[in-house]
N, C-alpha and C. Protein backbone atom coordinates (compact mmCIF):
# COMPACT_ATOMS: atom_id res chain seq x y z
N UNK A 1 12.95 -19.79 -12.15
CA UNK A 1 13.77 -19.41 -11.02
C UNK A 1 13.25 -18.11 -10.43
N UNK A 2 13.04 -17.98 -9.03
CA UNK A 2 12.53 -16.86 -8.29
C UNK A 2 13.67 -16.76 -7.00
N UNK A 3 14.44 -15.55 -7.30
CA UNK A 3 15.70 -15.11 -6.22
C UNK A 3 14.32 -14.38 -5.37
N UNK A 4 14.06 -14.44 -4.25
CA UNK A 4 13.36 -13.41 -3.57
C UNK A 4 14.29 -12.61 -2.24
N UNK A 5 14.47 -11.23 -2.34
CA UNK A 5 15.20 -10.68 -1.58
C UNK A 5 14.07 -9.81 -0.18
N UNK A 6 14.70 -9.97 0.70
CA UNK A 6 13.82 -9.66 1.69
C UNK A 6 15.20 -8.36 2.79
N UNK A 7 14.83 -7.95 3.77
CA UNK A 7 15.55 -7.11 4.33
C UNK A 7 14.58 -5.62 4.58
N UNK A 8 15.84 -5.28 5.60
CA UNK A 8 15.42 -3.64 6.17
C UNK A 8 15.61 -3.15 5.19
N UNK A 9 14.18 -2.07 5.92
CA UNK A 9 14.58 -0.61 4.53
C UNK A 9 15.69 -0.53 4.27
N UNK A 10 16.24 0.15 3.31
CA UNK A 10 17.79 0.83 2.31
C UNK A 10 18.78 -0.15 2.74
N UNK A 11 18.51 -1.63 2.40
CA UNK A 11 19.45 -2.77 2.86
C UNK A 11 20.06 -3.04 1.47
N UNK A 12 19.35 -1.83 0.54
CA UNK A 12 19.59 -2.46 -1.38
C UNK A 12 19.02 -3.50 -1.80
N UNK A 13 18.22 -3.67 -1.33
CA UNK A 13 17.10 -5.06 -2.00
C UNK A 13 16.83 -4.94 -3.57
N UNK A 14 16.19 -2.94 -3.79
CA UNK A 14 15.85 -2.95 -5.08
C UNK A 14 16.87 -2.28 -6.13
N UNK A 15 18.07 -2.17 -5.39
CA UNK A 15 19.33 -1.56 -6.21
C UNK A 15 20.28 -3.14 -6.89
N UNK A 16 19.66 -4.02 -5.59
CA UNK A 16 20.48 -5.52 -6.15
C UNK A 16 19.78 -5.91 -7.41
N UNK A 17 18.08 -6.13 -7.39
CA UNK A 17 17.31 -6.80 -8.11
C UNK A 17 17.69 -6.07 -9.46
N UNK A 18 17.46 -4.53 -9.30
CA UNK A 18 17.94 -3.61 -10.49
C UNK A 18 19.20 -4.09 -11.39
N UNK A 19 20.06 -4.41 -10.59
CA UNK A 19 21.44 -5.29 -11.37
C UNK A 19 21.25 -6.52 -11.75
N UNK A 20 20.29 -7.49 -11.04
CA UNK A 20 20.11 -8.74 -11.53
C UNK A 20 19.28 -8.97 -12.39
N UNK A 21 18.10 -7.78 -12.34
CA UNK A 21 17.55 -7.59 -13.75
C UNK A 21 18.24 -7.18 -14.83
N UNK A 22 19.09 -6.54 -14.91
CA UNK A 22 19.77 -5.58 -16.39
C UNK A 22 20.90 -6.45 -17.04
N UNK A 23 21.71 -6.83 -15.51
CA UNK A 23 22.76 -8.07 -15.89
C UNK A 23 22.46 -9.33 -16.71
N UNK A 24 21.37 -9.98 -15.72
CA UNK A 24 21.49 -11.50 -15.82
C UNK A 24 19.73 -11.76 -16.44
N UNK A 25 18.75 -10.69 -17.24
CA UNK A 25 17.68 -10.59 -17.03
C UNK A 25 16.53 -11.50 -16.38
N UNK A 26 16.50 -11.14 -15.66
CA UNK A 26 15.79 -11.39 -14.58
C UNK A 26 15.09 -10.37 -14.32
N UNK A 27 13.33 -10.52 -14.43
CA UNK A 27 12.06 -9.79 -14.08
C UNK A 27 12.18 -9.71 -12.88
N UNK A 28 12.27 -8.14 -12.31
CA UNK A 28 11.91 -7.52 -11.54
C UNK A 28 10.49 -7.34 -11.15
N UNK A 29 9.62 -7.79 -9.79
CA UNK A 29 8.79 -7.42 -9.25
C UNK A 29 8.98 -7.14 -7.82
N UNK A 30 8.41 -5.92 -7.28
CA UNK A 30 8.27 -5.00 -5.61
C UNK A 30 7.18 -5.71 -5.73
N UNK A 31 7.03 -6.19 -4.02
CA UNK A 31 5.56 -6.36 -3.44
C UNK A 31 4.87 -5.20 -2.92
N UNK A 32 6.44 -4.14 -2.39
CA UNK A 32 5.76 -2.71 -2.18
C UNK A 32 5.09 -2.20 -3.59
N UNK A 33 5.68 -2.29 -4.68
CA UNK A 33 5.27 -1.53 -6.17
C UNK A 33 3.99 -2.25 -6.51
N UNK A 34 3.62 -3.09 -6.03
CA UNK A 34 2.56 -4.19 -5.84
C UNK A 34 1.32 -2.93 -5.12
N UNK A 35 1.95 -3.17 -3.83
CA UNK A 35 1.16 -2.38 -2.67
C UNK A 35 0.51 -1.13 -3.22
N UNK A 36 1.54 -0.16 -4.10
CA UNK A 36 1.29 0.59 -4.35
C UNK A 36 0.56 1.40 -5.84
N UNK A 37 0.62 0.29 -6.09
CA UNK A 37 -0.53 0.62 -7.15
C UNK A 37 -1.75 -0.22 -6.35
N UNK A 38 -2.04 -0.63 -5.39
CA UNK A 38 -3.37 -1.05 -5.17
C UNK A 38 -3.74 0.52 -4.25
N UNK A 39 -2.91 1.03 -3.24
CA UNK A 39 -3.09 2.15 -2.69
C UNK A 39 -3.45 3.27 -3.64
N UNK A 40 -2.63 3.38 -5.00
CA UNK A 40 -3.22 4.36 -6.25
C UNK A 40 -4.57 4.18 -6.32
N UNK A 41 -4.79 3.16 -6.92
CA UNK A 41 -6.44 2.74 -7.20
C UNK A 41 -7.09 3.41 -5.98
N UNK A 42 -6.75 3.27 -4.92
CA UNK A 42 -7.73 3.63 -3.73
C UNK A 42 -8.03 5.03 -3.36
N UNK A 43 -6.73 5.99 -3.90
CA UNK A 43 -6.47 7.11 -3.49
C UNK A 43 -5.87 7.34 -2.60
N UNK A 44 -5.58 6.42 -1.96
CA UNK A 44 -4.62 6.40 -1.03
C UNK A 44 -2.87 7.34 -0.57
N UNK A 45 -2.53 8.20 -0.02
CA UNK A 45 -1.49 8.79 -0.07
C UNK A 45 -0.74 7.82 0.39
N UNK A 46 0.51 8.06 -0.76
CA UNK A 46 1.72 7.08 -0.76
C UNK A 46 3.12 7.48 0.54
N UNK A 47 2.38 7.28 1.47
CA UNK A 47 3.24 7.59 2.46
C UNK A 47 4.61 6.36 3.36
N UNK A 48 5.01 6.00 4.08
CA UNK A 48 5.68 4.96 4.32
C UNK A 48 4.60 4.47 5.50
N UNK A 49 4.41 5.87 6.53
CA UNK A 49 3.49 5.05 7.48
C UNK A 49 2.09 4.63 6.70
N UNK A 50 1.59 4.93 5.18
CA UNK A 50 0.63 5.12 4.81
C UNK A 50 0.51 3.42 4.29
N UNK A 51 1.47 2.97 3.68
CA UNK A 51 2.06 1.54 2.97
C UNK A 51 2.32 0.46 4.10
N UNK A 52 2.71 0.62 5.30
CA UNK A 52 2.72 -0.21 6.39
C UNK A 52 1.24 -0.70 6.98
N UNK A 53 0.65 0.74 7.16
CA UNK A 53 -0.88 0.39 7.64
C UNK A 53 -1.69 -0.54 6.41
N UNK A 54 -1.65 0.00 5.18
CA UNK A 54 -2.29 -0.25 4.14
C UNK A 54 -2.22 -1.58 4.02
N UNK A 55 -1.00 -2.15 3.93
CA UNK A 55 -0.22 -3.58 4.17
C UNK A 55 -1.13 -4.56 4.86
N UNK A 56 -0.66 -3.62 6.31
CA UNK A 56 -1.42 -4.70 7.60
C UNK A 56 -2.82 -4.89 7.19
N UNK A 57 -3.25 -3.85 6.59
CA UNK A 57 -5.03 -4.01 6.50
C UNK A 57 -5.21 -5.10 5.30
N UNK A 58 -4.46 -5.17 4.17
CA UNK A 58 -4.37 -5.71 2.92
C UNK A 58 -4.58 -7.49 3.44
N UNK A 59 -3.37 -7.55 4.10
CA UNK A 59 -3.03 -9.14 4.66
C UNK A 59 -4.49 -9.53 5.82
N UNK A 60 -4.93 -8.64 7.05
CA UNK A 60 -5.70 -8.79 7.43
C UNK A 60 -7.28 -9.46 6.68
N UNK A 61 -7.29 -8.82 5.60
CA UNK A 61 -8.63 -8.81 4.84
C UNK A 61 -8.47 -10.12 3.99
N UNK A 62 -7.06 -10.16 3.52
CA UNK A 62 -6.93 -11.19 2.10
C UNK A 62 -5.91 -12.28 2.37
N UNK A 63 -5.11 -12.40 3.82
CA UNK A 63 -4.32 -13.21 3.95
C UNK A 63 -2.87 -13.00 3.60
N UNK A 64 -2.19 -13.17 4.53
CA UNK A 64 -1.61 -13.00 4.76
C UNK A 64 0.17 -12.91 3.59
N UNK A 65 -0.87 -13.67 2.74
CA UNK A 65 -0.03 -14.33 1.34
C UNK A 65 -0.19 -13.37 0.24
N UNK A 66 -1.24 -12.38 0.24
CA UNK A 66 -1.62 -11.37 -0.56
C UNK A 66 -0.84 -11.48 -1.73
N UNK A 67 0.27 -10.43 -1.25
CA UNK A 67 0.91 -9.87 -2.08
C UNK A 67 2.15 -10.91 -3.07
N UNK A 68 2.20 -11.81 -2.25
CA UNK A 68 3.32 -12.93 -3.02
C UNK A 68 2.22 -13.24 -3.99
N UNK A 69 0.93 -13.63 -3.57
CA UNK A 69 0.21 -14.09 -4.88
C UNK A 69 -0.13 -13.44 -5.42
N UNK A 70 -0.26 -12.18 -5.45
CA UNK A 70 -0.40 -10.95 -6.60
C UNK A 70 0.82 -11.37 -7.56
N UNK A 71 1.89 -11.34 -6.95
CA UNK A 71 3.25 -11.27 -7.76
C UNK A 71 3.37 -12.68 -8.72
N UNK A 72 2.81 -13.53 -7.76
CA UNK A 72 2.95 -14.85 -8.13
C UNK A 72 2.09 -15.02 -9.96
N UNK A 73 1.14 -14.10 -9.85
CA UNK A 73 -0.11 -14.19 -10.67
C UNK A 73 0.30 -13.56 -12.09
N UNK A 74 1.61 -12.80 -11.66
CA UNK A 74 2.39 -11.70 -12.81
C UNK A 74 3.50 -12.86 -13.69
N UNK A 75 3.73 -14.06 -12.84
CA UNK A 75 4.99 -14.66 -13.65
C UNK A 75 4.40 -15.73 -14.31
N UNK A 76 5.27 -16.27 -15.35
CA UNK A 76 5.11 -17.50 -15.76
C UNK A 76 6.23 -19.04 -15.32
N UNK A 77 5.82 -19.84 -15.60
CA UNK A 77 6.73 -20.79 -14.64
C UNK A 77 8.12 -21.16 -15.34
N UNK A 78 8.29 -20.57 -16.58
CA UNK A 78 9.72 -20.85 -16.83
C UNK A 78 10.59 -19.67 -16.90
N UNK A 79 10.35 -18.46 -16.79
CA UNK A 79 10.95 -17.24 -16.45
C UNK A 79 12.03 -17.09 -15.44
N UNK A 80 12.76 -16.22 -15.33
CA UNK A 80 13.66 -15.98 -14.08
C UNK A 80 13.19 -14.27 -13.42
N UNK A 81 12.91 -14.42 -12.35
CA UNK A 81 11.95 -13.46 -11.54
C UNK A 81 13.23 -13.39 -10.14
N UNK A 82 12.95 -11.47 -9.99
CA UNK A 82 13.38 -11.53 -8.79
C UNK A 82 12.65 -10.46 -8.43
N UNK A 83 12.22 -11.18 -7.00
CA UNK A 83 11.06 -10.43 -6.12
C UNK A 83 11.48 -9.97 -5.04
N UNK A 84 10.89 -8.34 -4.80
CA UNK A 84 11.56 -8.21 -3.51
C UNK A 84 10.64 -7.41 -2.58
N UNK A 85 10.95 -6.94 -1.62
CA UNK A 85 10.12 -6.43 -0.70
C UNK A 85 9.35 -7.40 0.19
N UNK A 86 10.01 -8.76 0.29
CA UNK A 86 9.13 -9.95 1.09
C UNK A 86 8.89 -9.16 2.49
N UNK A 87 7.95 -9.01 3.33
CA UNK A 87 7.86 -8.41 4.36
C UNK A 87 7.17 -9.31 5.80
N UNK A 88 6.48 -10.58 5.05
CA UNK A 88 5.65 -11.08 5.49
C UNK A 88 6.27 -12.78 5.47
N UNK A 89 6.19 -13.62 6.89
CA UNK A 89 6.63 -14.91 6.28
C UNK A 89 5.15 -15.30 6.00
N UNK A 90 3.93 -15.02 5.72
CA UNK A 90 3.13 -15.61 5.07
C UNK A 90 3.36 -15.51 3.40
N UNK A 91 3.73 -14.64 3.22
CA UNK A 91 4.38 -14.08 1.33
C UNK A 91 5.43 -15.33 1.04
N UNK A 92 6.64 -15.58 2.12
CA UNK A 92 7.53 -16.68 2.28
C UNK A 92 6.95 -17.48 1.78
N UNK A 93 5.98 -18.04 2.44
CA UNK A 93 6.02 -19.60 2.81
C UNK A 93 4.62 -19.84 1.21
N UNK A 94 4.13 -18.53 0.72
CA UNK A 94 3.22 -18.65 -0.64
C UNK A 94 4.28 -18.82 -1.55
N UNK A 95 5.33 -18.21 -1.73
CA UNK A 95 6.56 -17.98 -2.72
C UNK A 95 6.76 -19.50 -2.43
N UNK A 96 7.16 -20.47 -1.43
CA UNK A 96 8.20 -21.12 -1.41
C UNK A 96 7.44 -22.78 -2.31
N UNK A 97 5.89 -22.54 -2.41
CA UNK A 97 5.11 -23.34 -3.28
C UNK A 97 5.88 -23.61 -4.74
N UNK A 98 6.81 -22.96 -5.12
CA UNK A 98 7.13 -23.10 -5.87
C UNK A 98 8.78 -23.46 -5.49
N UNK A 99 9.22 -24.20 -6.01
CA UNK A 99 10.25 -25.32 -6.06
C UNK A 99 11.19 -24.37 -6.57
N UNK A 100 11.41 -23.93 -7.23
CA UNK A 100 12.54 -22.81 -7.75
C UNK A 100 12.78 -21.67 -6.81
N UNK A 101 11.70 -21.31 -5.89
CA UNK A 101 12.50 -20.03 -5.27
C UNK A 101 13.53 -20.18 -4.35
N UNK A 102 14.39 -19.27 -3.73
CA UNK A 102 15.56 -19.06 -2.91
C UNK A 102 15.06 -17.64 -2.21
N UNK A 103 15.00 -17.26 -1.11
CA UNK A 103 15.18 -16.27 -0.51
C UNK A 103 16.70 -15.80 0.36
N UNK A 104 16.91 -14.59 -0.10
CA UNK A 104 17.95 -13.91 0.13
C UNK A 104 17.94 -12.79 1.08
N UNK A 105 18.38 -12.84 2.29
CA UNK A 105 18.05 -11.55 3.36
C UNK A 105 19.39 -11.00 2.83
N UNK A 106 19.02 -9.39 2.47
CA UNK A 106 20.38 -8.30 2.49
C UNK A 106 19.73 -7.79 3.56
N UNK A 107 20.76 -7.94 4.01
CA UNK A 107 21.24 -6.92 4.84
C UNK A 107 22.49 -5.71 5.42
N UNK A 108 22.51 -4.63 5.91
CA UNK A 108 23.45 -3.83 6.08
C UNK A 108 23.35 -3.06 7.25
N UNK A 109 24.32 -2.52 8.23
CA UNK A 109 24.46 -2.04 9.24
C UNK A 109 23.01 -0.64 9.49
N UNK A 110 22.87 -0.29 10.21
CA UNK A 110 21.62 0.74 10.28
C UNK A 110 21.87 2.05 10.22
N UNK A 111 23.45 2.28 10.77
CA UNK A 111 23.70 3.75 10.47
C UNK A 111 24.10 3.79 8.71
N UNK A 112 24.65 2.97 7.91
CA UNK A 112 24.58 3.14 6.54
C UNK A 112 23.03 2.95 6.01
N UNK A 113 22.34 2.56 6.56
CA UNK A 113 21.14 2.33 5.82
C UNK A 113 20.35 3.90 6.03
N UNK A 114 20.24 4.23 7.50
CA UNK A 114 19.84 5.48 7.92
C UNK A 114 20.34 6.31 6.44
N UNK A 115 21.72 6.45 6.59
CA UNK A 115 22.33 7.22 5.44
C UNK A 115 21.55 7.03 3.93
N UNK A 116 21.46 6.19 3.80
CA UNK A 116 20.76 5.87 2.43
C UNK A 116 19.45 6.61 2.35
N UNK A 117 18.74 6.14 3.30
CA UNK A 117 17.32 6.46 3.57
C UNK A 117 17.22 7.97 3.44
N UNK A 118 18.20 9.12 3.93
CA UNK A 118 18.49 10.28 3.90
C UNK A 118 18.47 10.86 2.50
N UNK A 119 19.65 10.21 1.92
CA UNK A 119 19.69 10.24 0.52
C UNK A 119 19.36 10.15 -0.13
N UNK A 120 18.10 9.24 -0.03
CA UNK A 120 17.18 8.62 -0.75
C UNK A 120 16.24 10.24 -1.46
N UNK A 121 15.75 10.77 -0.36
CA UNK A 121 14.61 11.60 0.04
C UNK A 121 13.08 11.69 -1.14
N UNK A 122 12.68 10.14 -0.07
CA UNK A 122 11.46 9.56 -0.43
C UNK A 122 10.30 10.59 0.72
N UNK A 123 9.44 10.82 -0.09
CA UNK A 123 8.55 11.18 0.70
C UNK A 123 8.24 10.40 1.96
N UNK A 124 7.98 11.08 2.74
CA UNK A 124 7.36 10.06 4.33
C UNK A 124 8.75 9.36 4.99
N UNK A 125 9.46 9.54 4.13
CA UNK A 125 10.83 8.71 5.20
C UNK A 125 11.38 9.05 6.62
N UNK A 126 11.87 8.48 7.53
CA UNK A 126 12.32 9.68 8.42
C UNK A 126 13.49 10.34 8.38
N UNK A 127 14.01 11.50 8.76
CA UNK A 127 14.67 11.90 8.45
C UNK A 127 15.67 11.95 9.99
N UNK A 128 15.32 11.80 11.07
CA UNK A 128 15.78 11.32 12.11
C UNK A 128 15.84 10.24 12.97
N UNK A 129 17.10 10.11 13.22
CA UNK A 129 17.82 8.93 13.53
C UNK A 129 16.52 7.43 14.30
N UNK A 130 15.93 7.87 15.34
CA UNK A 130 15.31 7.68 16.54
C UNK A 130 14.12 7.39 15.42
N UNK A 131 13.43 8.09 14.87
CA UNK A 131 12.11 7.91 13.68
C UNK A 131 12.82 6.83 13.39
N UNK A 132 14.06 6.41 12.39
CA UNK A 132 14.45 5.70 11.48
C UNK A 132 14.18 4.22 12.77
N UNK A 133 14.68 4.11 14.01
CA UNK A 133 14.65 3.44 14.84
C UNK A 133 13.26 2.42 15.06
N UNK A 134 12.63 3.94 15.49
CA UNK A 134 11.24 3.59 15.65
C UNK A 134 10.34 2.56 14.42
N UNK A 135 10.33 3.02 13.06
CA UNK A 135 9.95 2.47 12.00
C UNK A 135 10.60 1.41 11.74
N UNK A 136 11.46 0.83 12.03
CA UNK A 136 11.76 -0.16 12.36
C UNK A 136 11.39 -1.31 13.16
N UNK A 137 11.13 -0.76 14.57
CA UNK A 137 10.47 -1.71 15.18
C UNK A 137 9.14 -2.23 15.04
N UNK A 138 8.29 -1.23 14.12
CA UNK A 138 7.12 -1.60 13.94
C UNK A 138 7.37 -2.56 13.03
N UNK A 139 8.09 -2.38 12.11
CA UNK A 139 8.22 -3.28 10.77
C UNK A 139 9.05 -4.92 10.59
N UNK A 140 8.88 -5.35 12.42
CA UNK A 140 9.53 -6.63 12.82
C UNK A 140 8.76 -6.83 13.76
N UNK A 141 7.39 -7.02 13.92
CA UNK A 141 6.30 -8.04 14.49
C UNK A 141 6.72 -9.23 14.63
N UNK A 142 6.17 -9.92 15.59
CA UNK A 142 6.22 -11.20 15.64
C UNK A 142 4.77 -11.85 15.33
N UNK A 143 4.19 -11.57 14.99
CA UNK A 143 3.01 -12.16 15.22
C UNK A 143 1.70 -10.98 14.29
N UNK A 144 0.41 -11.71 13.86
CA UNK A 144 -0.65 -11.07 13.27
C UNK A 144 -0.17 -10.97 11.89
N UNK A 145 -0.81 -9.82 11.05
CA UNK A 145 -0.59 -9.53 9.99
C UNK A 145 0.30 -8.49 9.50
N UNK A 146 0.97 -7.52 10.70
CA UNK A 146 2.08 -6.16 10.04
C UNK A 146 3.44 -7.18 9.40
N UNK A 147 3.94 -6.28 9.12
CA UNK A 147 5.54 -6.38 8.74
C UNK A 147 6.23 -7.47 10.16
N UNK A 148 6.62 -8.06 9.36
CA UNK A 148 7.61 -9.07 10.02
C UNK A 148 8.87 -9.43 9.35
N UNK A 149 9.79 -8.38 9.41
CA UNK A 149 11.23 -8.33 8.86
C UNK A 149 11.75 -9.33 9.25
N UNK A 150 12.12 -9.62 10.71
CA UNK A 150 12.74 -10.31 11.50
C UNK A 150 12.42 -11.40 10.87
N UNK A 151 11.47 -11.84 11.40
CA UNK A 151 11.12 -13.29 11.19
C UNK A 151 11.40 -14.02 10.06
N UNK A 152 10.83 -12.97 9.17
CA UNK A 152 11.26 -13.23 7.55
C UNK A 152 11.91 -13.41 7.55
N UNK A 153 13.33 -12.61 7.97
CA UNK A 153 14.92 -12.53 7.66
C UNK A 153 15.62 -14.23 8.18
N UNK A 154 14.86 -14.40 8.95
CA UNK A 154 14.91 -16.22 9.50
C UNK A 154 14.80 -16.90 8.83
N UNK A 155 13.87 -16.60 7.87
CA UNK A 155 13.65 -18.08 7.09
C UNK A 155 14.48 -17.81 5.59
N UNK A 156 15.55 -16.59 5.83
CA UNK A 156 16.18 -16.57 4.67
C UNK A 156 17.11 -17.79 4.01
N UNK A 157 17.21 -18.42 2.73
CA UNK A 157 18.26 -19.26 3.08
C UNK A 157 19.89 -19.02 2.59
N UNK A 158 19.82 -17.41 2.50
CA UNK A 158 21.11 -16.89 1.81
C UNK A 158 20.87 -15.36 2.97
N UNK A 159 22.32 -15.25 3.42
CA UNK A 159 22.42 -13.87 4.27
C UNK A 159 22.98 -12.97 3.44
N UNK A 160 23.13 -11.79 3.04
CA UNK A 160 23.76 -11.46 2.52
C UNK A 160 24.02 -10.42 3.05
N UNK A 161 24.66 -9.18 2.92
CA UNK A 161 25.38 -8.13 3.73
C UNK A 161 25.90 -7.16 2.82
N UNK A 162 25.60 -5.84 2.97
CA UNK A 162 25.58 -5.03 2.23
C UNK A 162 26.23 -3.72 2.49
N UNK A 163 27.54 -3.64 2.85
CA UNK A 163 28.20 -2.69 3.09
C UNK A 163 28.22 -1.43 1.94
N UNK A 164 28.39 -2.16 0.78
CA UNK A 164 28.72 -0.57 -0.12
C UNK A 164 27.72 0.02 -0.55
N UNK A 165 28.41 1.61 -1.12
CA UNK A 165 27.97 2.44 -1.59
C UNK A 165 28.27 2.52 -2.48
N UNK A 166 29.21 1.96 -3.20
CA UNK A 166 29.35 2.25 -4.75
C UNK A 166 28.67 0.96 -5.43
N UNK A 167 28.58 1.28 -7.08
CA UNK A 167 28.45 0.15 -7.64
C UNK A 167 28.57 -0.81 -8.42
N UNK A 168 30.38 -0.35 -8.48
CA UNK A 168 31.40 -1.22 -8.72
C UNK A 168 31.77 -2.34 -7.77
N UNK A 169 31.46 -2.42 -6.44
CA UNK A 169 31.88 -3.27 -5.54
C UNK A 169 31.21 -4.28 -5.17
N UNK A 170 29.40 -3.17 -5.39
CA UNK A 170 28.34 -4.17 -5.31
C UNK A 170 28.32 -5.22 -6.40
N UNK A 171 28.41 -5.04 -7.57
CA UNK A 171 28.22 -5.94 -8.26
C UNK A 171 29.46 -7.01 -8.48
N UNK A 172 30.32 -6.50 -7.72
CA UNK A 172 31.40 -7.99 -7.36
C UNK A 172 30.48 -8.51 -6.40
N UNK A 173 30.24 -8.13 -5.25
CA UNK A 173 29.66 -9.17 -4.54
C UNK A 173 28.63 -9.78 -4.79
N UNK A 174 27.34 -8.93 -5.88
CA UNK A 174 26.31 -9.65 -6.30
C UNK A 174 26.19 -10.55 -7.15
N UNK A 175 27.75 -10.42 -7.83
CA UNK A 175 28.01 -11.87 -8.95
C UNK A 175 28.42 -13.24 -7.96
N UNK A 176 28.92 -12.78 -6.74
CA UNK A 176 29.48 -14.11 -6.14
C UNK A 176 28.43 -14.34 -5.31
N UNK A 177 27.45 -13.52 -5.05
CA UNK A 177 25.65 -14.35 -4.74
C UNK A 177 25.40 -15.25 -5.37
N UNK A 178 25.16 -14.39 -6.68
CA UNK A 178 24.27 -15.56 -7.46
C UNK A 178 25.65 -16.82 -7.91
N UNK A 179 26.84 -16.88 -7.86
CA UNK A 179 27.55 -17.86 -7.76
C UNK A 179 26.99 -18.81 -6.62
N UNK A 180 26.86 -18.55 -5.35
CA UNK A 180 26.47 -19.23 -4.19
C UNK A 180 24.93 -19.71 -4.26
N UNK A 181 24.14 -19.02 -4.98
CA UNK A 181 22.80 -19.16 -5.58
C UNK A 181 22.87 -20.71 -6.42
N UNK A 182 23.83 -20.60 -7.31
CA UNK A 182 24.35 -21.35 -8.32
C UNK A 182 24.68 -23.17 -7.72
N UNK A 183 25.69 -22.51 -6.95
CA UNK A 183 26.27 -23.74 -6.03
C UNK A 183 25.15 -24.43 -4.79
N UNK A 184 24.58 -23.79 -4.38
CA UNK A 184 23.87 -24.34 -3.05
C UNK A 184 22.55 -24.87 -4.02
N UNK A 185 22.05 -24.60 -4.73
CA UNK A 185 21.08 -24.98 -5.29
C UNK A 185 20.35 -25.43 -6.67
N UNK A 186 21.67 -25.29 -7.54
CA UNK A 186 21.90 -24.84 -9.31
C UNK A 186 20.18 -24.27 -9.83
N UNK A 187 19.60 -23.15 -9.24
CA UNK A 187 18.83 -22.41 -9.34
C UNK A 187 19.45 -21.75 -10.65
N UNK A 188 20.47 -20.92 -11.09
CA UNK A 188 20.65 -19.93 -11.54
C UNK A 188 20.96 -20.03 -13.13
């Protein structure tokens, strides 16, 4: 079984997987944590605009599927895996080769995510509103090899929505995911 969670930055993609790993164990793999140990190797500074470009160039050179098949290359086929950071529907549509996965778009409003992102204080993030805006739009292409949130978020087949901040509330709602995980597909 492969839950793959996709979504805008600070939508909790890797705060969900974090619970669905510890809860229900389920292997955790980032395609960004992916990204970024290939950017280590390179020397590469781990920046956000540094991981977007790096990305586009990655998929350009190796296809567009890169990084799902990096990830893909880490599991075994009877495991329960949850992958996140899908950015790409070419990563999609490599993941979906396999009969067990489900993709899950979280998502959450942009001024709570902004907030997160603040809170976060990741190197390279923006720290203003309009930046947060901007990085965004780059990161929902339609077309070529960058980030394609949007599109991705289309071919999700679970929406999900991510209002809280605590994480007592989240994990009510992330148990009645993977309930709906359960039901729509007996994946779980």
């Amino acid at each position: 079984m492969i839950i793959g969670l996709t979504g805008a930055c600070c939508s909790g993609k890797d705060t969900i997987a974090g619970y669905i790993s510890k809860k229900h164990g389920y292997k955790h793999y980032s395609l960004s944590d992916i990204l970024r140990e290939i950017m280590k190797e390179k020397g590469i500074e781990l920046t956000r605009e540094n991981l977007v470009a790096f990305g586009t160039e990655l998929r350009e050179e190796n296809g567009n599927e890169i990084l799902a098949k990096k990830a893909l290359e880490k599991i075994d086929l009877n495991g329960r895996f949850c992958i996140t950071s899908i950015r790409h529907t070419g990563e999609v549509e490599k993941l979906r080769e396999r009969k067990d996965f489900i993709l899950v778009n979280i998502t959450a409003p942009q001024n709570i995510r902004f907030e997160r992102m603040r809170n976060r204080k990741r190197g390279g993030d923006p720290q203003i509103f309009k930046k947060f805006i901007e990085l965004e739009e780059k990161e929902s292409q339609t077309k070529g090899h960058g980030q394609q949130l949007k599109k991705t978020a289309d071919m999700a087949d679970i929406n999900f929505i991510n209002y809280s901040n605590d994480m007592a509330s989240l994990e009510i709602t992330v148990e009645k995911l993977l309930k709906d995980i359960k039901t729509n597909d007996n994946y779980v």
